[in-house]
Protein backbone atom coordinates (compact mmCIF):
# COMPACT_ATOMS: atom_id res chain seq x y z
CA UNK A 1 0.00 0.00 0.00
CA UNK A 2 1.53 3.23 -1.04
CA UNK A 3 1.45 6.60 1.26
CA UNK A 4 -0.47 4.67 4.22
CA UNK A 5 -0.90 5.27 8.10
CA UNK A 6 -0.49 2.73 10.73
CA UNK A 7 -1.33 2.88 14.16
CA UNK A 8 -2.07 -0.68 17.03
CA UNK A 9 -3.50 -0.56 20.44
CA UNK A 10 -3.45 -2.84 23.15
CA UNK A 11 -6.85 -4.89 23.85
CA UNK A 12 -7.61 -7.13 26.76
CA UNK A 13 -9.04 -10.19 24.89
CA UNK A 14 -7.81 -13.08 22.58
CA UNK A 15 -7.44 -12.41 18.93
CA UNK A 16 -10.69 -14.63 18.37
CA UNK A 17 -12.87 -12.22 20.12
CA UNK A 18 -11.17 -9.26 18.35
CA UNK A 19 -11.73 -10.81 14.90
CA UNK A 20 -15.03 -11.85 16.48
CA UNK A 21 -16.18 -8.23 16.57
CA UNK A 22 -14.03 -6.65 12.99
CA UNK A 23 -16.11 -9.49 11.06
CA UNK A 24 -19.72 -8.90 12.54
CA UNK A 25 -20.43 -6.45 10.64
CA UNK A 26 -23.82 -5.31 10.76
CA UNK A 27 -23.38 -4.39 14.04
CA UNK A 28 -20.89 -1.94 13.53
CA UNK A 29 -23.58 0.75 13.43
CA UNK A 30 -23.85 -0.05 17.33
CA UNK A 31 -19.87 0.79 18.31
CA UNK A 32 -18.54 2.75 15.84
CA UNK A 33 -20.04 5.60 15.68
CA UNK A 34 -19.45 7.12 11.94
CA UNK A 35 -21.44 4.43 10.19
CA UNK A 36 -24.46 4.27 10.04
CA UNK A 37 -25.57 1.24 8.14
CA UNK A 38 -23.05 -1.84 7.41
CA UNK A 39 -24.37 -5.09 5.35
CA UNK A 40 -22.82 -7.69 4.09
CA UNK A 41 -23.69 -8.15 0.32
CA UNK A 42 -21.58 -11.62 -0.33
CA UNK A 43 -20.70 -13.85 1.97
CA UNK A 44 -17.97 -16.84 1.34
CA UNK A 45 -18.78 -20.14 1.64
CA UNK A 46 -17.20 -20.28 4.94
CA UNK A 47 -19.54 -17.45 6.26
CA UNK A 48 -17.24 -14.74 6.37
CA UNK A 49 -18.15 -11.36 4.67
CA UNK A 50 -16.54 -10.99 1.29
CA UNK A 51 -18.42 -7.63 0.42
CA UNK A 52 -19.91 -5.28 3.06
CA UNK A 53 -21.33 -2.10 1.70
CA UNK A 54 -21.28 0.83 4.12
CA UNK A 55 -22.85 4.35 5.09
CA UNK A 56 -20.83 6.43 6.93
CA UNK A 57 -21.36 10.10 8.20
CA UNK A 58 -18.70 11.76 10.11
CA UNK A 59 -19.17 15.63 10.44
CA UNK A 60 -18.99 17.20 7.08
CA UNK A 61 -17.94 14.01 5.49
CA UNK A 62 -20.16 11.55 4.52
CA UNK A 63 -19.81 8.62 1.90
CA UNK A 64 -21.46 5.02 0.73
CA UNK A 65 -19.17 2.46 -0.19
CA UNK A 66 -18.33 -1.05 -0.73
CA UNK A 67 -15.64 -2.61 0.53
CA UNK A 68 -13.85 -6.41 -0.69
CA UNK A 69 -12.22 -8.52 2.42
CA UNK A 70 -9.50 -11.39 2.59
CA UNK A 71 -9.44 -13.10 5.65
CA UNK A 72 -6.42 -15.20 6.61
CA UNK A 73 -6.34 -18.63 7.02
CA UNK A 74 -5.32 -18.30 10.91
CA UNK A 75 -7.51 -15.95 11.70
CA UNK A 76 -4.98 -13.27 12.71
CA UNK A 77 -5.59 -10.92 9.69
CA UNK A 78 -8.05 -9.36 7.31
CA UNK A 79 -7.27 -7.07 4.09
CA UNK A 80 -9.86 -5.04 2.15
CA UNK A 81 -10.05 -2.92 -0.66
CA UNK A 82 -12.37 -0.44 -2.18
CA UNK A 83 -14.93 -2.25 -4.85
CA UNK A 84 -16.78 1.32 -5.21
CA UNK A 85 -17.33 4.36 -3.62
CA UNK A 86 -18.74 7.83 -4.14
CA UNK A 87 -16.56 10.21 -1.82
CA UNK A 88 -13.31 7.21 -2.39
CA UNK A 89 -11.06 6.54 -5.56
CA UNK A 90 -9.04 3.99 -3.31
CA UNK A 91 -9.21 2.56 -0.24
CA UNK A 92 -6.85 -0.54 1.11
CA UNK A 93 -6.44 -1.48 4.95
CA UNK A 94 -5.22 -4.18 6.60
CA UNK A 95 -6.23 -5.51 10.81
CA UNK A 96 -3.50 -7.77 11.67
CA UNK A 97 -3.73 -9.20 15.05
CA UNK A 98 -0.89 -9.99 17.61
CA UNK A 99 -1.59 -12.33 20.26
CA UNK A 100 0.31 -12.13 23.62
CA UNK A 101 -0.48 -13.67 26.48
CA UNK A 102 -4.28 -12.94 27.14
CA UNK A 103 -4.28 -10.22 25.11
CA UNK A 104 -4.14 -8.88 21.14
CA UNK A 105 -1.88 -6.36 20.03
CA UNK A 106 -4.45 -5.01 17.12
CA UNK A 107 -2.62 -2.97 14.03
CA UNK A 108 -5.01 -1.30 11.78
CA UNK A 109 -3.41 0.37 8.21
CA UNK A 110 -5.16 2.50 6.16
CA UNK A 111 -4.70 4.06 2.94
CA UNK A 112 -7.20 6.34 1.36
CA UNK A 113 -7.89 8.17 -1.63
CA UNK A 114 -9.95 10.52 -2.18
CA UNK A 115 -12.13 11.49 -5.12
CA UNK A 116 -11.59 14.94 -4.48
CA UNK A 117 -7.88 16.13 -4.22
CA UNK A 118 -6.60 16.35 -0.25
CA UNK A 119 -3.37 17.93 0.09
CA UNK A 120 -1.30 14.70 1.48
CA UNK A 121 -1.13 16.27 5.18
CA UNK A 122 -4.09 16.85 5.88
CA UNK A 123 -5.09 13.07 4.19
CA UNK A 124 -2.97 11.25 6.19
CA UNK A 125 -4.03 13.17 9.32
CA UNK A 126 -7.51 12.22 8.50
CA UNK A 127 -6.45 8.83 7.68
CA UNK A 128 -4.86 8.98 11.62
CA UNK A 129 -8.29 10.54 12.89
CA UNK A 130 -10.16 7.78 11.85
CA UNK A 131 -7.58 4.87 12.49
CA UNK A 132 -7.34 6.09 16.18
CA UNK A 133 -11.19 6.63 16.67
CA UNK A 134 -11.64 2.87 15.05
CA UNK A 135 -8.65 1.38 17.16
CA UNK A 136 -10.39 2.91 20.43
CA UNK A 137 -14.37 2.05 19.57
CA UNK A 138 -12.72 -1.27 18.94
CA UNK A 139 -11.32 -1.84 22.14
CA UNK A 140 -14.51 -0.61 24.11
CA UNK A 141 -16.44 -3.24 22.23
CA UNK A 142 -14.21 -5.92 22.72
CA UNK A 143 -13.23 -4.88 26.28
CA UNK A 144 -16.87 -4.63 27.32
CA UNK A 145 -18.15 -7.75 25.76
């Protein structure tokens, strides 16, 4: 992924019930507070989300967009791209988790382009805006069951 942020947090849970809450999905609407609808449009065969088309509305910015996932064999990671968007040209991220002990070392990486030119600042301190809200809203949900 070219020009992308990264950021990881701590959370106090296994990596299953991390992964556990990244892959539901339509519940997303409940914890993370930007989107406002998330549904899966294609699942694999193994029940896992392969295309999840979501709403999202944060302050001025607000877009509806479809997303493609790869989930890893051992569960640690997922990928995703951008299938289509209005507000996106690109979009690629990555959650790759990090067990240790009782807990999951969760690094999120984002890289997103607009479809309206965004000096590359001010992008990738969006781009750290939103990684740092997700990480957080993340941990709540896992933390708090």
């Amino acid at each position: 992924m070219a020009d992308e942020s990264t950021q990881s947090i701590v959370v106090e849970a296994p990596p299953e019930r991390v992964m556990a809450v990244i892959a539901d999905f339509p519940a997303y609407p409940e914890w993370a507070k930007a989107f406002t609808t998330a549904e899966v449009v294609a699942a694999g065969a193994d029940g896992r989300a392969e295309q999840v088309a979501f709403t999202l509305e944060s302050g001025p910015f607000k877009d509806t967009y479809t997303l493609a996932y790869q989930w890893s064999a051992d569960g640690l990671v997922v990928d995703w791209s951008l299938v289509k968007g209005q507000m996106q040209r690109s979009q690629k991220g990555r959650y790759a988790l990090t067990p240790d002990g009782g807990r999951t070392t969760v690094t999120y990486t984002l890289s997103v382009q607009l479809a309206v030119p965004m000096i590359g600042l001010f992008r990738r301190k969006a781009e750290k805006m939103i990684m740092d809200t997700a990480l957080k809203e993340l941990k709540r949900r896992v933390e708090q069951g």
